[in-house]
N, C-alpha and C. Protein backbone atom coordinates (compact mmCIF):
# COMPACT_ATOMS: atom_id res chain seq x y z
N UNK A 1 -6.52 -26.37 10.63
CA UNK A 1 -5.67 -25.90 9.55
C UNK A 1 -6.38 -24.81 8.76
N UNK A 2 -6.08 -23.60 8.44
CA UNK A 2 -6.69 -22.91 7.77
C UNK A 2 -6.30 -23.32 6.49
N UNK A 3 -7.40 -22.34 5.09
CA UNK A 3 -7.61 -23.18 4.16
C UNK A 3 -6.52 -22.80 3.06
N UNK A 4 -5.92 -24.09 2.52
CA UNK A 4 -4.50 -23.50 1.90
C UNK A 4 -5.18 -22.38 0.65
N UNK A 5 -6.24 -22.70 -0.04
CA UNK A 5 -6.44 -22.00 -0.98
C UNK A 5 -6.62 -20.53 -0.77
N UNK A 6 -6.86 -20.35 0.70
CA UNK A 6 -6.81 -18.70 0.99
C UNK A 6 -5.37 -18.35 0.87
N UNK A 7 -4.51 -18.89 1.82
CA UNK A 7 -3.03 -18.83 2.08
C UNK A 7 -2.15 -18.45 0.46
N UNK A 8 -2.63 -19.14 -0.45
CA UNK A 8 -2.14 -19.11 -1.81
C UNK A 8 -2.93 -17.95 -2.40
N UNK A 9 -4.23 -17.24 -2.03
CA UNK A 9 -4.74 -16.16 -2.76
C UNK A 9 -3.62 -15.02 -1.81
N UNK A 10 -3.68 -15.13 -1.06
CA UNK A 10 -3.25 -14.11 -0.29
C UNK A 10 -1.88 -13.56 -0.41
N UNK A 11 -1.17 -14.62 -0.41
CA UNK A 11 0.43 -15.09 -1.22
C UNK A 11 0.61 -14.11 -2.20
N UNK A 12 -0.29 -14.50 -3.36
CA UNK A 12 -0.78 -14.03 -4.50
C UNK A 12 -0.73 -12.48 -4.77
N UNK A 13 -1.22 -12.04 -3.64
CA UNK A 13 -1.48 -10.79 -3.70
C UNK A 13 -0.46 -9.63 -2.81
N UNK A 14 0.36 -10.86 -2.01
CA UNK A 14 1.25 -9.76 -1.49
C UNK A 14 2.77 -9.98 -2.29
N UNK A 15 2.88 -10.86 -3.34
CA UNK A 15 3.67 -10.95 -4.09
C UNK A 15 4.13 -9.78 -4.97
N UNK A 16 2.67 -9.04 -5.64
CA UNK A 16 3.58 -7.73 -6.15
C UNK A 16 3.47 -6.42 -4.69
N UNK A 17 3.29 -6.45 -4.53
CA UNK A 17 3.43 -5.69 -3.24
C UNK A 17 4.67 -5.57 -2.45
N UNK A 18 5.36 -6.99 -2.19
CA UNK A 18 6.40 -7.49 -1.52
C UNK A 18 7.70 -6.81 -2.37
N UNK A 19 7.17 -7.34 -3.82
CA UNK A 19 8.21 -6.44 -5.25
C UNK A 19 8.64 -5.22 -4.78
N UNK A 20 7.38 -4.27 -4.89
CA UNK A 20 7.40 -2.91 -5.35
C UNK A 20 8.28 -2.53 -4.01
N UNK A 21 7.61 -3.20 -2.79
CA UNK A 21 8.73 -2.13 -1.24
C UNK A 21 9.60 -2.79 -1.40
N UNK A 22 10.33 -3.90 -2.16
CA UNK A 22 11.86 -3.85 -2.23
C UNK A 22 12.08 -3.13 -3.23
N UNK A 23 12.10 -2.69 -4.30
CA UNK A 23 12.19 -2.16 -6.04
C UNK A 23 12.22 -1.04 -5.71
N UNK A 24 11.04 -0.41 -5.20
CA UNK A 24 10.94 1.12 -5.26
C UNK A 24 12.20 2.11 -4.09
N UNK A 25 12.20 1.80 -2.98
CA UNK A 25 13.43 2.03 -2.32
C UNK A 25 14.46 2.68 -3.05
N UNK A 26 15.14 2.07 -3.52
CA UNK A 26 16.15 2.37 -4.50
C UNK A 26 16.23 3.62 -5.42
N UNK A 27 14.89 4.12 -5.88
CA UNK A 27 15.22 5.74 -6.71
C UNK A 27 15.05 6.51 -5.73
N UNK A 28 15.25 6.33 -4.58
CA UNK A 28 15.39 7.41 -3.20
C UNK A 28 16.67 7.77 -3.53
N UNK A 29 17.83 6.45 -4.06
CA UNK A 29 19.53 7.20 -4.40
C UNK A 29 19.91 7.74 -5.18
N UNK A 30 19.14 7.63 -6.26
CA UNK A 30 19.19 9.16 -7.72
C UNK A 30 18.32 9.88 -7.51
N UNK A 31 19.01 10.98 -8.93
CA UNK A 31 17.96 11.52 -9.16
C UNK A 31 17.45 11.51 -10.11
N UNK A 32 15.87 12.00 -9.93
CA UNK A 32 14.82 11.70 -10.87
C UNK A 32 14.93 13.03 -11.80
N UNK A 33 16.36 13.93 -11.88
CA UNK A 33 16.84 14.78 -13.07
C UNK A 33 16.93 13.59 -14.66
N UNK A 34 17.35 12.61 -14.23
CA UNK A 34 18.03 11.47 -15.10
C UNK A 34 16.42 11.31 -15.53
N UNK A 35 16.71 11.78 -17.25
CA UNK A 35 15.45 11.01 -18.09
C UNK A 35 15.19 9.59 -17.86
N UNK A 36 16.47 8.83 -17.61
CA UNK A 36 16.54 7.67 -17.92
C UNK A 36 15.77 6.46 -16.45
N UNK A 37 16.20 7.42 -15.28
CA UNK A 37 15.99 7.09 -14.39
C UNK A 37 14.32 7.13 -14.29
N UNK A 38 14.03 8.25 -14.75
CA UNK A 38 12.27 8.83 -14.18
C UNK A 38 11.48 7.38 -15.27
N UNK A 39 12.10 6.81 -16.48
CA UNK A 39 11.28 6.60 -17.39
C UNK A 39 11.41 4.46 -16.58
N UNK A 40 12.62 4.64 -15.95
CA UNK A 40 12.20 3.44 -14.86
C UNK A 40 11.40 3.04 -14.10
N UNK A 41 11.25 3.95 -13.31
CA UNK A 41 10.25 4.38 -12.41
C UNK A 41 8.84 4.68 -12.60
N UNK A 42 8.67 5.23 -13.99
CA UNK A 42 7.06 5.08 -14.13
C UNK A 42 6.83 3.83 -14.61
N UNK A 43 7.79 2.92 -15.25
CA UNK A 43 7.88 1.78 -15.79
C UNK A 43 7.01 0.55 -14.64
N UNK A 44 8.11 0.42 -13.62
CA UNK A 44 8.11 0.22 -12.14
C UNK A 44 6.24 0.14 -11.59
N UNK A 45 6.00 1.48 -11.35
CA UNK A 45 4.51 1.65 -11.03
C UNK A 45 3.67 1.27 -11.81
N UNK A 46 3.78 1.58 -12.94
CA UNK A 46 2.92 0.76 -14.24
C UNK A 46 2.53 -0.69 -13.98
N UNK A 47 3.93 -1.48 -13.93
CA UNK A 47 3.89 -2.60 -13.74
C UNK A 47 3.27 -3.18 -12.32
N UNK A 48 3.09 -2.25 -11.36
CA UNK A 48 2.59 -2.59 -9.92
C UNK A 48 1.76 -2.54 -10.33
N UNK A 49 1.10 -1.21 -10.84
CA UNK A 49 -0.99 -1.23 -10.69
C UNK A 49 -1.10 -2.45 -12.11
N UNK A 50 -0.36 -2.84 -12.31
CA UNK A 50 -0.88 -4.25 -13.53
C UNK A 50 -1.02 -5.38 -12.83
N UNK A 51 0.23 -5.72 -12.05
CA UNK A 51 0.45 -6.99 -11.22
C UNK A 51 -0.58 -6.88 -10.51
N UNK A 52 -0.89 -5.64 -9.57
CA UNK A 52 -2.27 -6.05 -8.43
C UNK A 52 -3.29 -5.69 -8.61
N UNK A 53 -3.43 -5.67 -9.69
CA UNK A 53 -5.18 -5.73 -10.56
C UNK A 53 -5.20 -6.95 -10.92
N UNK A 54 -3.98 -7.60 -11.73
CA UNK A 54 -4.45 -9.29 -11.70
C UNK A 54 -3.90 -9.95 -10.82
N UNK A 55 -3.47 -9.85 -9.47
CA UNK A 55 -3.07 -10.35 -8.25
C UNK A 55 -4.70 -10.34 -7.60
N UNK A 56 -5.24 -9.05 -7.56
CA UNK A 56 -6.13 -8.99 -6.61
C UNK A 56 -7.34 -9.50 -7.31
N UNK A 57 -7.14 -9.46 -8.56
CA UNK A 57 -8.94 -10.56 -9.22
C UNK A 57 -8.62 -12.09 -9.47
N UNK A 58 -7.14 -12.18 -9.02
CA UNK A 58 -6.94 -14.12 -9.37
C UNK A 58 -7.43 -14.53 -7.92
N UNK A 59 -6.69 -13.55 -6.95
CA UNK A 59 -7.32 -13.79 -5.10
C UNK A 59 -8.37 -13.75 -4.95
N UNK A 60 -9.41 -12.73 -5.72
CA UNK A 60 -10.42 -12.55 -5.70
C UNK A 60 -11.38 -14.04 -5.95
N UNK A 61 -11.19 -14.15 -7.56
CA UNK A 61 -11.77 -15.66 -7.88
C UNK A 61 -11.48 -17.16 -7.09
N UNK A 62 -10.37 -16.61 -6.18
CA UNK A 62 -9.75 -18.41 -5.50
C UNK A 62 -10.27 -17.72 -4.60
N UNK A 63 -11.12 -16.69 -4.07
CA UNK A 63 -12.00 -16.83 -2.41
C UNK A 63 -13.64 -16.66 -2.56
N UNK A 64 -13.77 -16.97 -3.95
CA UNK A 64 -14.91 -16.87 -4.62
C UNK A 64 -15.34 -18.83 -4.54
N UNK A 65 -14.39 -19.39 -5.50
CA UNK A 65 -14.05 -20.34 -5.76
C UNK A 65 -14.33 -21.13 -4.27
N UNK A 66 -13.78 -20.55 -3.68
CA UNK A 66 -13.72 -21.70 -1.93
C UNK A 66 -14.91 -21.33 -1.17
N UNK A 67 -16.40 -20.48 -1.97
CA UNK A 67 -17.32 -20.19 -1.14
C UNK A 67 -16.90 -19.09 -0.13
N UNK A 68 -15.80 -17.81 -0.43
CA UNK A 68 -15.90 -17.35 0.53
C UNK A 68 -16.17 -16.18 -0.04
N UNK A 69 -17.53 -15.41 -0.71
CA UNK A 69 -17.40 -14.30 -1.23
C UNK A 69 -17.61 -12.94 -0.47
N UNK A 70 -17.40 -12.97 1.11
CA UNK A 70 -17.05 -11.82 1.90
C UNK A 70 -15.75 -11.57 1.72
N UNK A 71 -15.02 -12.52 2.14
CA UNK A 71 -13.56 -12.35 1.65
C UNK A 71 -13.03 -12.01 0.15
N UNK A 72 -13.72 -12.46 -0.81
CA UNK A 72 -13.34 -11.84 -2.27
C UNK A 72 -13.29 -10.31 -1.96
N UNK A 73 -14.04 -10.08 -1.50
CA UNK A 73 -14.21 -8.10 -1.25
C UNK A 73 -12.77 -7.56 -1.04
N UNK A 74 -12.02 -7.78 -0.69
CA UNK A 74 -10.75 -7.61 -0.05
C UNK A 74 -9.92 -7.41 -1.15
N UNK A 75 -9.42 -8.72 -1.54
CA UNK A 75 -8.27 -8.72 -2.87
C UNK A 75 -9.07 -7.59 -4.11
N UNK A 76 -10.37 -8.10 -4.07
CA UNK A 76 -11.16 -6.76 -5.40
C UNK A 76 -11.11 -5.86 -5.49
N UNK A 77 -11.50 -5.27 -4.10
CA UNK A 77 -11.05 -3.71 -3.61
C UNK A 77 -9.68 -3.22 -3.94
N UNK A 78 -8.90 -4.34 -3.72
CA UNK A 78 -7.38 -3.78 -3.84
C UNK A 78 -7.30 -4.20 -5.36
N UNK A 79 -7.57 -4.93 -5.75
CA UNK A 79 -7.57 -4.72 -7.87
C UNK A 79 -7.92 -3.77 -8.46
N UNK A 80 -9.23 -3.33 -7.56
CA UNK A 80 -9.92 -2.00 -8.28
C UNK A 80 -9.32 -0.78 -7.87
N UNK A 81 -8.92 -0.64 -6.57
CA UNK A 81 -8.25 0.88 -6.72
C UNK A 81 -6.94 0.31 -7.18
N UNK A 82 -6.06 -0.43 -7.83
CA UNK A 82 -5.03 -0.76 -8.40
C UNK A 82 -5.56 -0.18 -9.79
N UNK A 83 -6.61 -0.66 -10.05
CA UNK A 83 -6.99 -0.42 -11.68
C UNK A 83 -7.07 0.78 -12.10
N UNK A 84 -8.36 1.93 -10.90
CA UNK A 84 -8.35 3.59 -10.74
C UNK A 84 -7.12 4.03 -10.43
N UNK A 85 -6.23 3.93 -9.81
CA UNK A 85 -5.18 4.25 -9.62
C UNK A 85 -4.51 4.86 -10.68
N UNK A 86 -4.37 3.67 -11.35
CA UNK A 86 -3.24 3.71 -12.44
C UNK A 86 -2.96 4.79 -13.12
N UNK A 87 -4.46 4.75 -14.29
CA UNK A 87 -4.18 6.29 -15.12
C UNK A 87 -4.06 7.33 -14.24
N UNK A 88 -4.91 8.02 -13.71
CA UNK A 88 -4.62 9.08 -12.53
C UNK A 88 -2.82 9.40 -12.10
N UNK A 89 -2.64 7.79 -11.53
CA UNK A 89 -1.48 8.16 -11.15
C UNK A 89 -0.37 8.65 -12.54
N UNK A 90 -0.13 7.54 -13.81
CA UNK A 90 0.23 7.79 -14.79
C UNK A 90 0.80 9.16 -15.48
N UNK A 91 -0.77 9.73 -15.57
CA UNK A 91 -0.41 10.87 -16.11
C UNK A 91 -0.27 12.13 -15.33
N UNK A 92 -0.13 11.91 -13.68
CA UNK A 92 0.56 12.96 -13.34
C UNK A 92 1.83 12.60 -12.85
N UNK A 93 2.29 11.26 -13.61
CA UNK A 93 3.92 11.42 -13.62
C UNK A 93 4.40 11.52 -15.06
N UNK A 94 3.52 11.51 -16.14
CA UNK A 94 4.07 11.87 -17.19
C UNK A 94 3.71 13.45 -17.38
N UNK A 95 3.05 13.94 -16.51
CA UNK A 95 3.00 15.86 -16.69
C UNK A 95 4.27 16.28 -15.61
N UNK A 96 4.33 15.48 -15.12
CA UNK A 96 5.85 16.13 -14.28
C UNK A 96 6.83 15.76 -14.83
N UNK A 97 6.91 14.52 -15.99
CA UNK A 97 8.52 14.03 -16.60
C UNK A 97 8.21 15.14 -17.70
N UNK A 98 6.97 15.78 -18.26
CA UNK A 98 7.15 16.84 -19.82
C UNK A 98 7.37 17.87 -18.87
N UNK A 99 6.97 18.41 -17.57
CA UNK A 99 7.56 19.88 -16.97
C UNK A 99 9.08 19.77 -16.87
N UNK A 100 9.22 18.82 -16.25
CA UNK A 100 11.24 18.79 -15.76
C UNK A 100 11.46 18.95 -17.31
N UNK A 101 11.52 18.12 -18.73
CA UNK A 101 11.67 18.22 -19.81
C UNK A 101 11.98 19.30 -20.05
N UNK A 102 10.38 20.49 -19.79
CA UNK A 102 10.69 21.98 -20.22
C UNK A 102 11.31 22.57 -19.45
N UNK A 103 12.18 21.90 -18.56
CA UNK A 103 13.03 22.73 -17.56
C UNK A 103 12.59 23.42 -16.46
N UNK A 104 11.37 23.30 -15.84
CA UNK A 104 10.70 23.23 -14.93
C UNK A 104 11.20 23.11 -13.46
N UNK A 105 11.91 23.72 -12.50
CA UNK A 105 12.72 23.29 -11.36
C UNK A 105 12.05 22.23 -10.66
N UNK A 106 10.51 22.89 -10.46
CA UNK A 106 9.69 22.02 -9.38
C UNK A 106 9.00 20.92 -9.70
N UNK A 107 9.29 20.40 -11.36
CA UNK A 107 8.83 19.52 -11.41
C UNK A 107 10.06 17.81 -10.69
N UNK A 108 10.87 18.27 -10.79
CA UNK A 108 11.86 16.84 -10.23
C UNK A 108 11.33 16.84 -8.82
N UNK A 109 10.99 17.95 -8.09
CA UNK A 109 10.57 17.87 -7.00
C UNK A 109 9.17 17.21 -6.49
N UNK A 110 8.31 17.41 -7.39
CA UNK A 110 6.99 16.64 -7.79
C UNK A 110 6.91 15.27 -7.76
N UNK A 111 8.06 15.03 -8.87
CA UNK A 111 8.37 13.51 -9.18
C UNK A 111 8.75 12.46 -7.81
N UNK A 112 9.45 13.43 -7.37
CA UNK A 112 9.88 12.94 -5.79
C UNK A 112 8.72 12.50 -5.27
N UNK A 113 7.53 13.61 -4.74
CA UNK A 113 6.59 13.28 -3.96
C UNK A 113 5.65 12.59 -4.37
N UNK A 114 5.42 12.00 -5.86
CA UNK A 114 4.50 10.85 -6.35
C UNK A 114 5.22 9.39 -6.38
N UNK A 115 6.59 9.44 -6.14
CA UNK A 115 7.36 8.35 -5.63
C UNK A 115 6.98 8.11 -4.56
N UNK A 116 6.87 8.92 -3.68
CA UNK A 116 7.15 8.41 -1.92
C UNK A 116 5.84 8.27 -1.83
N UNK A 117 4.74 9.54 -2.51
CA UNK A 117 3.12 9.22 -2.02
C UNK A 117 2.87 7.65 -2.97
N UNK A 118 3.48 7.32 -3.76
CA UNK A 118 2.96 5.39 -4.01
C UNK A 118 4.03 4.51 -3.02
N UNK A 119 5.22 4.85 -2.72
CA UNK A 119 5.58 4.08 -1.77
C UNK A 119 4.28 3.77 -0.23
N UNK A 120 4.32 5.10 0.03
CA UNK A 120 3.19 5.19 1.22
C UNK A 120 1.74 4.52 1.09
N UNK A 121 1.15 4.82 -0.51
CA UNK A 121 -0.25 4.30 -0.61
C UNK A 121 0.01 2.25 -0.26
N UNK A 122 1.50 1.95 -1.29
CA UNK A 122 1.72 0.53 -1.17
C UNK A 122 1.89 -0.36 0.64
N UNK A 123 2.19 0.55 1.06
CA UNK A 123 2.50 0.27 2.83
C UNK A 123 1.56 -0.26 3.25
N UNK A 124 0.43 0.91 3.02
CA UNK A 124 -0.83 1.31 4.02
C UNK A 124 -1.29 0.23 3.33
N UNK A 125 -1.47 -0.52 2.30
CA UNK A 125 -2.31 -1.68 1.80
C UNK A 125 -1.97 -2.71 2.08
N UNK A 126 -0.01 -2.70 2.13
CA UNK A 126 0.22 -4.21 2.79
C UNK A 126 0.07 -4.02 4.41
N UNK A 127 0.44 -3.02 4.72
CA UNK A 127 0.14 -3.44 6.67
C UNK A 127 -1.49 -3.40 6.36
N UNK A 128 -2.26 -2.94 6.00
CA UNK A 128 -3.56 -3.81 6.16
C UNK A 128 -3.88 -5.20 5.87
N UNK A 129 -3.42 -5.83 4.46
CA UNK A 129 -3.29 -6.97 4.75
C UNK A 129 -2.76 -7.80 5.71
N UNK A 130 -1.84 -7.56 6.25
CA UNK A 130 -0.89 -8.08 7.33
C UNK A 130 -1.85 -8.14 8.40
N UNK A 131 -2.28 -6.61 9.02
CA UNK A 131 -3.11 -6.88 9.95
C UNK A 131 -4.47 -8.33 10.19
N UNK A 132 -5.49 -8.05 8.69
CA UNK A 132 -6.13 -8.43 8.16
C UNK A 132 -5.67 -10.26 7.95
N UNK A 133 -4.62 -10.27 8.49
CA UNK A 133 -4.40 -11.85 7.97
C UNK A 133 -5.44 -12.88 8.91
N UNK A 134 -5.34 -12.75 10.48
CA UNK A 134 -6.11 -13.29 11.64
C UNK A 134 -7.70 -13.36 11.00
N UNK A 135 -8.15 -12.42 10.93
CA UNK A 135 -9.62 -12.83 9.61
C UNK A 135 -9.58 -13.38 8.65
N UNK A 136 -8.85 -13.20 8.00
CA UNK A 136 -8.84 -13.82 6.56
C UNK A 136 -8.72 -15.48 6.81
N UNK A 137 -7.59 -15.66 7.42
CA UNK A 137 -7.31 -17.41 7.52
C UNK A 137 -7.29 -17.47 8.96
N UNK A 138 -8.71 -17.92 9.33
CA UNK A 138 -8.92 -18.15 10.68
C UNK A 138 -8.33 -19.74 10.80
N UNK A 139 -8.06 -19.78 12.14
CA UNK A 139 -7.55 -21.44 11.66
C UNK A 139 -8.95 -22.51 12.49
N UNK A 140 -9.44 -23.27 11.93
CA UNK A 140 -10.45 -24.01 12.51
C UNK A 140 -10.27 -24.87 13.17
């Protein structure tokens, strides 16, 4: 049986993950002209790099906790570039919501491609976990 307490860190951590690729999808059908819409959407990401910074240090401590601190490396890594992420990402979606503001053409277009480039960064982290599952919970 592999060990439930991994199964539940792991859970843990693809829970906001699982969120965001259903959630985020969806401002592919507006547009990010709509103040109202863009101020969702950074809302949205905000709340991801929050959830898997404390997704990935609660996984972290329950593979700590079970003696497995090779495996803590994993969920941490993904807390910590959740954590760097954030501002970085942040404020170059709040310099593209004040360009569209000033009427800026190419900034809605911008906005677009920091949507799809965090859809893409969120992928590439869950198909690694996914892959990554056969290591993680070997079954004994």
């Amino acid at each position: 049986m592999p060990d439930p307490v991994a199964i539940v860190a792991i859970v843990v951590l693809l829970l906001p993950q699982a969120y965001f690729l259903f959630a985020s999808p969806s401002f592919l059908f507006v547009s990010l002209a709509i103040p109202g819409v863009t101020v969702l959407l950074r809302v949205l990401f905000s709340l991801h790099c929050k959830l898997l910074t404390w997704a990935g240090g609660l996984s972290a401590l329950a593979f700590l906790a079970t003696g497995r601190p090779a495996m803590a490396c994993v969920p941490a890594a993904v807390a910590l570039a959740a954590m760097l992420a954030k501002p970085r990402f942040l404020a170059a979606f709040d310099e593209a919501i004040a360009r569209r503001d000033a009427g800026e053409a190419a900034a809605v277009a911008r906005l677009r491609r920091l949507h799809v480039a965090g859809m893409a960064a969120n992928c590439v982290v869950l198909i690694g976990l996914l892959v990554s599952f056969p290591r993680i919970l070997p079954v004994s």
